[in-house]
PDB file of N, CA and C in Angstrom:
ATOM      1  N   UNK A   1       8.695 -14.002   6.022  1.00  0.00           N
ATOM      2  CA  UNK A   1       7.452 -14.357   5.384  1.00  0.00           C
ATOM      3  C   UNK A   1       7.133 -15.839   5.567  1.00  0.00           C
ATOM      4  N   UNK A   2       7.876 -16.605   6.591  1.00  0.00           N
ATOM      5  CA  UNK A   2       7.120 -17.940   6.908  1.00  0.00           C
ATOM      6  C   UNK A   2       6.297 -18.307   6.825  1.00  0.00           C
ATOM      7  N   UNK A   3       5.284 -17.291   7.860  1.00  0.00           N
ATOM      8  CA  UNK A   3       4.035 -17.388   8.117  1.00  0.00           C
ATOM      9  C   UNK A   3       3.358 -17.081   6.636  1.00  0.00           C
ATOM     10  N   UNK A   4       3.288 -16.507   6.040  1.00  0.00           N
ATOM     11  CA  UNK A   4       2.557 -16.207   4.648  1.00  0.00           C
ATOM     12  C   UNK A   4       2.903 -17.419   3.635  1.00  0.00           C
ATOM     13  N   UNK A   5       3.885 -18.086   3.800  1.00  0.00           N
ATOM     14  CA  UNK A   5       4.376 -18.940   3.027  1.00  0.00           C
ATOM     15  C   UNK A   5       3.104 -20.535   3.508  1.00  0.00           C
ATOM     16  N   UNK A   6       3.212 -20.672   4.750  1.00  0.00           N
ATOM     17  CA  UNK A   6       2.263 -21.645   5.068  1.00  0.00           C
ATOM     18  C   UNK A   6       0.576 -21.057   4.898  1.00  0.00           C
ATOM     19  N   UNK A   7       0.438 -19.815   4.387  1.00  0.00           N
ATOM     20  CA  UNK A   7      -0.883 -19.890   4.377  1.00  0.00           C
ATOM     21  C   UNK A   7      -1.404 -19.916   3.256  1.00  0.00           C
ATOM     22  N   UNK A   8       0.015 -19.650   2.309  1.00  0.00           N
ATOM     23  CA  UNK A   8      -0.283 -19.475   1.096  1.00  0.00           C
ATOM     24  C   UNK A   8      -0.624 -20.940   0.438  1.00  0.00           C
ATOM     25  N   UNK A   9       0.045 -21.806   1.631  1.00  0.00           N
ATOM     26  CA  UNK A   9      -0.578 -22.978   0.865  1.00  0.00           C
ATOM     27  C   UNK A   9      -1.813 -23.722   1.253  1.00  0.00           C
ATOM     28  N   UNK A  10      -1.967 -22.975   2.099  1.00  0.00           N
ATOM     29  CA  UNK A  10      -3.640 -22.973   2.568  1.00  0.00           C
ATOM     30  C   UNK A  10      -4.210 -22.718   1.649  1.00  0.00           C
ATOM     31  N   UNK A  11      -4.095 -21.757   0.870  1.00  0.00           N
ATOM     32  CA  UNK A  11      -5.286 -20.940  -0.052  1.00  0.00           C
ATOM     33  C   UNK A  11      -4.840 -21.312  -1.308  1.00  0.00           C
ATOM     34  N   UNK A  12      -4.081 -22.119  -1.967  1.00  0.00           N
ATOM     35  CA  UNK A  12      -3.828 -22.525  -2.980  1.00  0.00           C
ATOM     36  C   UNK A  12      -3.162 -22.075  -3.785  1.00  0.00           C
ATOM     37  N   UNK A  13      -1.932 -21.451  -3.288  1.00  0.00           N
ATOM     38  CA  UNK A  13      -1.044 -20.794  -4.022  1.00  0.00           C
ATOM     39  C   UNK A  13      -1.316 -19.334  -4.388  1.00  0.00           C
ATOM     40  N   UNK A  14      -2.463 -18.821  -4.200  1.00  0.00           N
ATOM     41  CA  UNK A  14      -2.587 -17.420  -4.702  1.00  0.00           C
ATOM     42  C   UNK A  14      -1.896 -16.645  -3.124  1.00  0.00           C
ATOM     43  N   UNK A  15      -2.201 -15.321  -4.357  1.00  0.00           N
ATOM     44  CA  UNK A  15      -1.489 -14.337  -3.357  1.00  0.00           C
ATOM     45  C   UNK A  15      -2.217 -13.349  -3.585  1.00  0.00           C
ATOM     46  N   UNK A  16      -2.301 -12.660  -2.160  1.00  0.00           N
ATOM     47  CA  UNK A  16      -3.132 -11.213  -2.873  1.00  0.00           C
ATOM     48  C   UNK A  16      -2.659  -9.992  -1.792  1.00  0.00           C
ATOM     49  N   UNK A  17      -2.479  -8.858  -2.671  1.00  0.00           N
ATOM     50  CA  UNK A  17      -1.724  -7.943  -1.986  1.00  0.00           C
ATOM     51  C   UNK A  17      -2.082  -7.438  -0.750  1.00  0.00           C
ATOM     52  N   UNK A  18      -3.624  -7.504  -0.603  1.00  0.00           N
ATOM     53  CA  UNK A  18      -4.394  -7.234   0.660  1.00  0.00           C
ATOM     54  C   UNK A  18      -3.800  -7.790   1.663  1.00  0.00           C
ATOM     55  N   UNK A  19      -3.788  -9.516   1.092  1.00  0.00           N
ATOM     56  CA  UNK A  19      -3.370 -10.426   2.947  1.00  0.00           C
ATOM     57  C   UNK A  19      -1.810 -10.033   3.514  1.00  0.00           C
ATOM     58  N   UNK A  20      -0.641  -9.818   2.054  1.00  0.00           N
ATOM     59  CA  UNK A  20       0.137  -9.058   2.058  1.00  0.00           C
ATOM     60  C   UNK A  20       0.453  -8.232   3.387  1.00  0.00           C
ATOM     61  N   UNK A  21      -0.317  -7.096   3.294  1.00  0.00           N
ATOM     62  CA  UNK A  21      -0.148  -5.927   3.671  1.00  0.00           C
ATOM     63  C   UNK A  21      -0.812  -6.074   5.068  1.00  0.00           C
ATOM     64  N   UNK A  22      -1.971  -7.014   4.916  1.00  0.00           N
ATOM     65  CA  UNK A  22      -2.138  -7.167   6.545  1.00  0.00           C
ATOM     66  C   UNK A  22      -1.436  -7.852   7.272  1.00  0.00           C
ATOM     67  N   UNK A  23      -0.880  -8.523   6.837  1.00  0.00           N
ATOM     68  CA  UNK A  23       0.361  -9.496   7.618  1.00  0.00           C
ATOM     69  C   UNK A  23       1.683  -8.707   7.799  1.00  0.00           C
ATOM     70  N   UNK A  24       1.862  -7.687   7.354  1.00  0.00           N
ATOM     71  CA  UNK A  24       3.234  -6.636   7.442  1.00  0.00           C
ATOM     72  C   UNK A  24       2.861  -5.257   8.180  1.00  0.00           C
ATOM     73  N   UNK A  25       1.542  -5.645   8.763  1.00  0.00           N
ATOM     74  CA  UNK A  25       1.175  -4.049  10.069  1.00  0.00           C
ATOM     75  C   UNK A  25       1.320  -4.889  11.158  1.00  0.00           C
ATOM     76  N   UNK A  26       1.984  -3.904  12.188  1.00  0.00           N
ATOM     77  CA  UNK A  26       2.167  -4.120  13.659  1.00  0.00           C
ATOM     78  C   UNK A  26       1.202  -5.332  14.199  1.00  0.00           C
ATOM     79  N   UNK A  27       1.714  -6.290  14.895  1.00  0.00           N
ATOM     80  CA  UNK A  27       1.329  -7.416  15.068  1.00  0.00           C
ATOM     81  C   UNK A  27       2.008  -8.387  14.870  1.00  0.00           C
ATOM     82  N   UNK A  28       1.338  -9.760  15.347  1.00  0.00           N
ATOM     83  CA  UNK A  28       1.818 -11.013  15.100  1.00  0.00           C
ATOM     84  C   UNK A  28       0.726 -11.851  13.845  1.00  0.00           C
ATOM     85  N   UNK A  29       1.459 -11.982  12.439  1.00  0.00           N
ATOM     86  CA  UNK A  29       0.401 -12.707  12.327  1.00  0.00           C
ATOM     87  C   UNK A  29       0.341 -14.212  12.691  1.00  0.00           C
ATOM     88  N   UNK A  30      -1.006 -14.439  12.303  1.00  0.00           N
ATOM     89  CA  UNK A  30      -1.570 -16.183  12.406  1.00  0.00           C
ATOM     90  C   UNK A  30      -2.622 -16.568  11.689  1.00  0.00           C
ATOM     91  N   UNK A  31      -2.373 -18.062  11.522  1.00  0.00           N
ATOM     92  CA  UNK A  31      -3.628 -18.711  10.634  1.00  0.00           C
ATOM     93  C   UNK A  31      -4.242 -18.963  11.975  1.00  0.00           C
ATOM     94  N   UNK A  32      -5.746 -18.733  11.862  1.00  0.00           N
ATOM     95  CA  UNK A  32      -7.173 -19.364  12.359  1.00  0.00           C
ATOM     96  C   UNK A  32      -7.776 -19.982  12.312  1.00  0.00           C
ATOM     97  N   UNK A  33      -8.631 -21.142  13.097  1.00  0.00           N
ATOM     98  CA  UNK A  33      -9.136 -21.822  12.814  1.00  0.00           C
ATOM     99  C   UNK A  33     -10.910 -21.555  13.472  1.00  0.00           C
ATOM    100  N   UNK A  34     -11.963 -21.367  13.405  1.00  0.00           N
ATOM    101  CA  UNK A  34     -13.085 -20.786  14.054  1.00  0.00           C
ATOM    102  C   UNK A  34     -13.731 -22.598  13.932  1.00  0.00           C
ATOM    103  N   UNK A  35     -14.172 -23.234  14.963  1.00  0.00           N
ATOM    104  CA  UNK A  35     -14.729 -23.774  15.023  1.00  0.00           C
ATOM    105  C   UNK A  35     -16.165 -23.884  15.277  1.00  0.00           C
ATOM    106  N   UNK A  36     -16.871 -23.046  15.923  1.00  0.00           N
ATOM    107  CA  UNK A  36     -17.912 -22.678  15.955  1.00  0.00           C
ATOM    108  C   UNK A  36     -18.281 -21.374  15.918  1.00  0.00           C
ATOM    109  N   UNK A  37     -19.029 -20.780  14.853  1.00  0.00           N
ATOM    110  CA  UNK A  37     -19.362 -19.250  14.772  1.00  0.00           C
ATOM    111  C   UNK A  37     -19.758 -18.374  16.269  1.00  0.00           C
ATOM    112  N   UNK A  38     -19.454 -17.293  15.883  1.00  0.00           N
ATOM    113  CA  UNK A  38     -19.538 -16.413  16.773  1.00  0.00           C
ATOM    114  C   UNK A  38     -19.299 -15.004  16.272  1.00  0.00           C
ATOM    115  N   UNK A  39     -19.707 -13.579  17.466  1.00  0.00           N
ATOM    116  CA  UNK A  39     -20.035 -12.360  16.587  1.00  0.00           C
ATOM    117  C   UNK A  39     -18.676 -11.631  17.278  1.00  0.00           C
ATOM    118  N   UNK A  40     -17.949 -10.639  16.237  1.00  0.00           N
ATOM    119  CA  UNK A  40     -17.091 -10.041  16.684  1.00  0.00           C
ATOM    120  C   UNK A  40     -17.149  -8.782  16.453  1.00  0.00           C
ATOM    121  N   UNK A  41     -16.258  -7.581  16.562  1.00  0.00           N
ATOM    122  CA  UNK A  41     -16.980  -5.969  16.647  1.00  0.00           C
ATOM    123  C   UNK A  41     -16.517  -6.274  14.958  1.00  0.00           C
ATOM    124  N   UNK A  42     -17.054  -5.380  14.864  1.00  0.00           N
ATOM    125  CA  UNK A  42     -16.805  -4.215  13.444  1.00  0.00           C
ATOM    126  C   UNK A  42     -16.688  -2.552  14.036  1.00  0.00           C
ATOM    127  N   UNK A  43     -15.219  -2.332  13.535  1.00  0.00           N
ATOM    128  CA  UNK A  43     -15.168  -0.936  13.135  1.00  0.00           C
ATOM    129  C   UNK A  43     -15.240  -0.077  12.202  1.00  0.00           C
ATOM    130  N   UNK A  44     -15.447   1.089  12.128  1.00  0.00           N
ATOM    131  CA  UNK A  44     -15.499   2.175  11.538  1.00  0.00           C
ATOM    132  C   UNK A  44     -13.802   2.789  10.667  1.00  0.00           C
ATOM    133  N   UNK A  45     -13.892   3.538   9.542  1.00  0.00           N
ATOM    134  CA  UNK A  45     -12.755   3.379   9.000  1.00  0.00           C
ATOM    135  C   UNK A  45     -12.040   4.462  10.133  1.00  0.00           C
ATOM    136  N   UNK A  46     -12.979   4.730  10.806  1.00  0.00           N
ATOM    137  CA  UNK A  46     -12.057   6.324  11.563  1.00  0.00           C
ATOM    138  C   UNK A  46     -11.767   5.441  12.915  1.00  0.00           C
ATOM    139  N   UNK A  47     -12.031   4.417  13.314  1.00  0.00           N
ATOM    140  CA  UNK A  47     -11.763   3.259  14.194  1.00  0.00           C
ATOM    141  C   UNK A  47     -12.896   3.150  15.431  1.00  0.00           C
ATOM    142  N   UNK A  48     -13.822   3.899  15.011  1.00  0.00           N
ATOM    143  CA  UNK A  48     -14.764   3.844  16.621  1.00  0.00           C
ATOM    144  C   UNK A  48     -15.453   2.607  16.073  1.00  0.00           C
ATOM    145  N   UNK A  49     -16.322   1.961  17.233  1.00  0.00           N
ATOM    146  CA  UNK A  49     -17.113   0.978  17.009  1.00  0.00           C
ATOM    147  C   UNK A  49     -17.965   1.243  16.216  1.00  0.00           C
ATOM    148  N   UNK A  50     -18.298  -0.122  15.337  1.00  0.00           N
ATOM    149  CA  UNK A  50     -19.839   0.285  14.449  1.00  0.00           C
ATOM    150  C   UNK A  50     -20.564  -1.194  14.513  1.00  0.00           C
ATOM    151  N   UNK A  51     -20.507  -1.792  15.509  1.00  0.00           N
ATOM    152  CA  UNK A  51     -21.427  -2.751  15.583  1.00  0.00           C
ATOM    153  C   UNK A  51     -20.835  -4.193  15.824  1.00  0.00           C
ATOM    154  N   UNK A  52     -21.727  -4.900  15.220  1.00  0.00           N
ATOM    155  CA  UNK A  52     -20.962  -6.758  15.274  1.00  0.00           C
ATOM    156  C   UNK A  52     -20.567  -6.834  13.965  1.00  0.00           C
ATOM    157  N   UNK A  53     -20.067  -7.973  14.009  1.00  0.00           N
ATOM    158  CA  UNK A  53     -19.496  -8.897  12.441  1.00  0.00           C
ATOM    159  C   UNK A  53     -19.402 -10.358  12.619  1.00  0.00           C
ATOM    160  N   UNK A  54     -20.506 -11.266  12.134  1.00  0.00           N
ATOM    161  CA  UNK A  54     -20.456 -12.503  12.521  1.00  0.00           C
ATOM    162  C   UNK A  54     -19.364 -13.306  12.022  1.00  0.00           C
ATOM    163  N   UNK A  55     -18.758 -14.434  12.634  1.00  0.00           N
ATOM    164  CA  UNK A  55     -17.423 -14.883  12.154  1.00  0.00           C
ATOM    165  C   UNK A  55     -17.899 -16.274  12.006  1.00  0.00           C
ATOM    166  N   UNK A  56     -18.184 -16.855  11.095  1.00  0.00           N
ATOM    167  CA  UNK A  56     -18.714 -18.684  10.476  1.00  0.00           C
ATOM    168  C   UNK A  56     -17.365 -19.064  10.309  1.00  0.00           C
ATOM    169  N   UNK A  57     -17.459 -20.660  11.051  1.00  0.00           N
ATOM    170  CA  UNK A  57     -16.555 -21.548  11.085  1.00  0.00           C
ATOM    171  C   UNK A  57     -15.884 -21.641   9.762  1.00  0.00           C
ATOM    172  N   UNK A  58     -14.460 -21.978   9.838  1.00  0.00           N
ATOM    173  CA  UNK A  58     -13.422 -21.988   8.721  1.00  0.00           C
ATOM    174  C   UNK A  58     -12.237 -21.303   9.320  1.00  0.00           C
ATOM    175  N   UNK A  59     -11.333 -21.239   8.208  1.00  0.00           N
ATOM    176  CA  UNK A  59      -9.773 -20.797   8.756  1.00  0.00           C
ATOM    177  C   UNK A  59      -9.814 -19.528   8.194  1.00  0.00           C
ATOM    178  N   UNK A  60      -9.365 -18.934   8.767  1.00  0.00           N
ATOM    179  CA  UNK A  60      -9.141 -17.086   8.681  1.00  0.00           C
ATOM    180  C   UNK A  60      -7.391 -16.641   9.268  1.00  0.00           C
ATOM    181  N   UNK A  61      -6.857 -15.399   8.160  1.00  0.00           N
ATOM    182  CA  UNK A  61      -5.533 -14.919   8.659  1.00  0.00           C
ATOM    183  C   UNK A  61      -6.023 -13.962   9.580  1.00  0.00           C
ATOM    184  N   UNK A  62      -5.456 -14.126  10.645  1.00  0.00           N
ATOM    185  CA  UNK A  62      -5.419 -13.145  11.800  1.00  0.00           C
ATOM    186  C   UNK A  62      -4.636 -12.269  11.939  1.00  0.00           C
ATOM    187  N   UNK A  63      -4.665 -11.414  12.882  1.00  0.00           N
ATOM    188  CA  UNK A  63      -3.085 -10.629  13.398  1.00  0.00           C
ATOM    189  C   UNK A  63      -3.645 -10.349  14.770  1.00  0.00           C
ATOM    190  N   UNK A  64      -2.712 -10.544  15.708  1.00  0.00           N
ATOM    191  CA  UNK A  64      -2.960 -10.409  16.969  1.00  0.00           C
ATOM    192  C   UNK A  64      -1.911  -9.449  17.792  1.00  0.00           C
ATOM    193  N   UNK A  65      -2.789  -8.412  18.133  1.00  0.00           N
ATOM    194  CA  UNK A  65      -1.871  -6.850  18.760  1.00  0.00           C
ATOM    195  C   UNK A  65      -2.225  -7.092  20.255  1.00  0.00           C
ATOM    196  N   UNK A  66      -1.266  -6.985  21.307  1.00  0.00           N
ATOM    197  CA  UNK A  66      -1.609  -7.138  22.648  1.00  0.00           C
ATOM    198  C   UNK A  66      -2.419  -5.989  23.070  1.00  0.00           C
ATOM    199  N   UNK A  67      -2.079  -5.110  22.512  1.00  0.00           N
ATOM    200  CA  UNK A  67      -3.109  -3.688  22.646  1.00  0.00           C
ATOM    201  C   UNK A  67      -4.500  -3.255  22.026  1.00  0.00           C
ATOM    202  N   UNK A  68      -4.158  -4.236  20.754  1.00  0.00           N
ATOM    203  CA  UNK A  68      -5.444  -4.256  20.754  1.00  0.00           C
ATOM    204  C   UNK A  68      -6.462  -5.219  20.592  1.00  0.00           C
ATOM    205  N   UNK A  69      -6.277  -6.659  20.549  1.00  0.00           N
ATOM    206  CA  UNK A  69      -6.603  -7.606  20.633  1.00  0.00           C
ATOM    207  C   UNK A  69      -6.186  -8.724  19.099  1.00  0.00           C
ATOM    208  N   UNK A  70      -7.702  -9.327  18.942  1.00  0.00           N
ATOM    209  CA  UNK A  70      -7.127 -10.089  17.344  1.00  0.00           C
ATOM    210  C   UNK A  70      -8.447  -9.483  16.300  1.00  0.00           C
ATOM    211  N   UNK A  71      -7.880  -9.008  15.544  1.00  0.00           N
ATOM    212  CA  UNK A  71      -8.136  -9.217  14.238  1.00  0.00           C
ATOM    213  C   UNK A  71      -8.286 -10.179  13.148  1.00  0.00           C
ATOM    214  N   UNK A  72      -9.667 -10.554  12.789  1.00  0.00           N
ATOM    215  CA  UNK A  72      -9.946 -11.615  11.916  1.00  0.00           C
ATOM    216  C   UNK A  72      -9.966 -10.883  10.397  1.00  0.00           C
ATOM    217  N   UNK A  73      -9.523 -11.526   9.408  1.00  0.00           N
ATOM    218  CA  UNK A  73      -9.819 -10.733   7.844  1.00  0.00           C
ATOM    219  C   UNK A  73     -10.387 -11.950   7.824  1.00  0.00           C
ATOM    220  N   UNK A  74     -11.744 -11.547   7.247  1.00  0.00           N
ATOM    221  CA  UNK A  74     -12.919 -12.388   6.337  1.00  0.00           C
ATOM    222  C   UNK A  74     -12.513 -12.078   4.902  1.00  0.00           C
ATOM    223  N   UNK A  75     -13.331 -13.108   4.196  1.00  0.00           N
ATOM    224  CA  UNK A  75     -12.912 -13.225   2.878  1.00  0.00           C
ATOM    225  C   UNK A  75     -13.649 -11.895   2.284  1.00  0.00           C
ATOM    226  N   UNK A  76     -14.502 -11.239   2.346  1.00  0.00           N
ATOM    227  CA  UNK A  76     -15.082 -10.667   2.072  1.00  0.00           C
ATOM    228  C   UNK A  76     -14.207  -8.540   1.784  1.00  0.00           C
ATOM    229  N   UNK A  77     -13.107  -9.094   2.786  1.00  0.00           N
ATOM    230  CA  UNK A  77     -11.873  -8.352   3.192  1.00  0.00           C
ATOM    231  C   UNK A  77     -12.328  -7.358   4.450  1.00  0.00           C
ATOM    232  N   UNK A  78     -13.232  -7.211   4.876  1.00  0.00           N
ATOM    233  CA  UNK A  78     -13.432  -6.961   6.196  1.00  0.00           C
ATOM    234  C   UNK A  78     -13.028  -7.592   7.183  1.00  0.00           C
ATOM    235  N   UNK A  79     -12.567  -6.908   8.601  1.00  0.00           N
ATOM    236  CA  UNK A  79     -11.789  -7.558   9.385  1.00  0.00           C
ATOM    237  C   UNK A  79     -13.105  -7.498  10.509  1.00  0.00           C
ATOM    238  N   UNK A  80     -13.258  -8.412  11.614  1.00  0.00           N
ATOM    239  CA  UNK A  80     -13.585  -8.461  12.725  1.00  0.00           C
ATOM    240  C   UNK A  80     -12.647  -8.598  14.002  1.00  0.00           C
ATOM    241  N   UNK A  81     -13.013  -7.964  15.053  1.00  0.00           N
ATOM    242  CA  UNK A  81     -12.674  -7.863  16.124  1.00  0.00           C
ATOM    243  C   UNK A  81     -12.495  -8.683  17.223  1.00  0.00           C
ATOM    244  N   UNK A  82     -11.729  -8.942  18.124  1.00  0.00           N
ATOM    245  CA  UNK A  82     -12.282  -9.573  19.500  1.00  0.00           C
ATOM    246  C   UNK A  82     -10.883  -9.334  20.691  1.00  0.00           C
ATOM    247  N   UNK A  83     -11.835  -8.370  21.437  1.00  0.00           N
ATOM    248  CA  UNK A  83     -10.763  -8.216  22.987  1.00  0.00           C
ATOM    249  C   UNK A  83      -9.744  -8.771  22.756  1.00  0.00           C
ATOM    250  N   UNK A  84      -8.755  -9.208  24.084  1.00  0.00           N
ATOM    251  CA  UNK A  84      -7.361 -10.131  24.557  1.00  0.00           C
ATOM    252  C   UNK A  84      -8.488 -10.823  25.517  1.00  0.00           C
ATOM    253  N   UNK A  85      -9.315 -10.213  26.470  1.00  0.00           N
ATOM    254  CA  UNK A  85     -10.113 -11.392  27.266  1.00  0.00           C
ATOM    255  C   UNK A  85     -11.591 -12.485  26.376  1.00  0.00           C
ATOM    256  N   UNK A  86     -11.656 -11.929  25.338  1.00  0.00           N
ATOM    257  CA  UNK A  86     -12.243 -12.407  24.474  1.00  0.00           C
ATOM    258  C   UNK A  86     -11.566 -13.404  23.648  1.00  0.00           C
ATOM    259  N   UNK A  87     -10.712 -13.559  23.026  1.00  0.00           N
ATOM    260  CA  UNK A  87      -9.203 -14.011  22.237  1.00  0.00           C
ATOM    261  C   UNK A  87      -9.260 -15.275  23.140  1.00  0.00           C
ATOM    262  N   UNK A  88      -8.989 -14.934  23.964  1.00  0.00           N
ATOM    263  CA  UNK A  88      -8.508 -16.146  25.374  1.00  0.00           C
ATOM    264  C   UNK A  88      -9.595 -16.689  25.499  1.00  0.00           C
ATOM    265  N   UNK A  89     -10.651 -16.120  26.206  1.00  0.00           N
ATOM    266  CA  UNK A  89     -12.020 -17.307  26.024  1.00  0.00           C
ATOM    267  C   UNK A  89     -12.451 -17.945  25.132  1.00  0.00           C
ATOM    268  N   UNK A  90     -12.577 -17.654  23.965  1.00  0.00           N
ATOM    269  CA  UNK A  90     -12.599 -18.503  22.999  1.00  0.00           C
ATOM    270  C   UNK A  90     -11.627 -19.521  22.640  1.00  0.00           C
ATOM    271  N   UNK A  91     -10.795 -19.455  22.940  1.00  0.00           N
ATOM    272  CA  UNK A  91      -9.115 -20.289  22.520  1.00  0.00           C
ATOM    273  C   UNK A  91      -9.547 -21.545  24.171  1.00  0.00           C
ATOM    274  N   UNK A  92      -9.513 -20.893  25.029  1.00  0.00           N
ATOM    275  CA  UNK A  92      -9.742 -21.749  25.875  1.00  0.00           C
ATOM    276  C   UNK A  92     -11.171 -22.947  25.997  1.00  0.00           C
ATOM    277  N   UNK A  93     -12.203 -22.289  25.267  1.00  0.00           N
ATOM    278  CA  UNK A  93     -14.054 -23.463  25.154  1.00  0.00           C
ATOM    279  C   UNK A  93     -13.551 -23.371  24.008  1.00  0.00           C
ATOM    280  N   UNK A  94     -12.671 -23.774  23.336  1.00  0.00           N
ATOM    281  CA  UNK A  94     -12.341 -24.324  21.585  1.00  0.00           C
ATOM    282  C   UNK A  94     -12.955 -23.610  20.848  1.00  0.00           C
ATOM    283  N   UNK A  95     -13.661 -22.974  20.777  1.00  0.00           N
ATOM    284  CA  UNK A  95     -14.110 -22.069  19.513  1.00  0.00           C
ATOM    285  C   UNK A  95     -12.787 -22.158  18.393  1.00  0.00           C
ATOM    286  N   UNK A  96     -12.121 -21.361  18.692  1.00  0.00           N
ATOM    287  CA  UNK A  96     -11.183 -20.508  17.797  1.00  0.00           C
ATOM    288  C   UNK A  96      -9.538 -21.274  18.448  1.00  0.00           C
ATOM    289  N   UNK A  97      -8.906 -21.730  16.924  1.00  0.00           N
ATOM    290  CA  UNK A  97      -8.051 -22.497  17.119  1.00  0.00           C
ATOM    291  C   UNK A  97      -6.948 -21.848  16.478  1.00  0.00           C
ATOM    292  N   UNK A  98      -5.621 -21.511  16.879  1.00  0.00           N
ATOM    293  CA  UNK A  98      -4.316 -21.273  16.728  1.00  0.00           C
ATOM    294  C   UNK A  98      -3.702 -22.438  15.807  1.00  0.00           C
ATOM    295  N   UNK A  99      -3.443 -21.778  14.578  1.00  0.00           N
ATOM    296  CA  UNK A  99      -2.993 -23.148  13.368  1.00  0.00           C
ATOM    297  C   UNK A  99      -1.497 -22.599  13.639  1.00  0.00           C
ATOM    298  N   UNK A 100      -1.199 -21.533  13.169  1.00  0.00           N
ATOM    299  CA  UNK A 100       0.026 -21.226  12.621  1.00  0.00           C
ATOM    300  C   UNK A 100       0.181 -19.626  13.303  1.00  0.00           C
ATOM    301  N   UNK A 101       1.605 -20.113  13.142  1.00  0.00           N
ATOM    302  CA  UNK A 101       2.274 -18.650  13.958  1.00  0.00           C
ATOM    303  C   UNK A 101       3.078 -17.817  12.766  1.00  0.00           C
TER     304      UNK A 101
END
């Protein structure tokens, strides 16, 4: 729980069972950093696509699956989407910044 330990002090000591549980499914998690907004998918609870989900600058917990790309949780507790060739382009024109592993 490293990683949860440094984010927890991101967020001010709280804890909530949600970020929990997303940080303990298959994946790597990570703290985020979005420097300039941008739109990512939104899925469906049955997992097909259902559109965009805009992502506004700030730090967000991620989890990043090689299979299936990264996952953003918004505060809102909806997650947004974005490819592995998406992930990478953004990381590479600074958008979206890698805080914590």
């Amino acid at each position: 729980m490293q990683f949860f330990d440094t984010y927890q002090e991101t967020i001010g000591g709280k804890r909530d069972d949600y970020f929990i549980q997303f940080e303990l499914v298959r994946g790597i998690a990570m703290q985020v950093h979005v420097n300039k907004g941008f739109l990512g998918r939104r899925h469906a609870i049955d997992g097909s696509d259902s559109g965009f989900s805009p992502i506004t600058p700030g730090d967000y917990l991620a989890r990043f699956d090689p299979n299936e790309g990264l996952s953003i949780l918004k505060s809102t507790g909806d997650a947004s989407y974005l490819k592995l060739a998406q992930f990478e382009e953004k990381v590479a024109m600074g958008v979206l910044v890698v805080i914590a592993i």
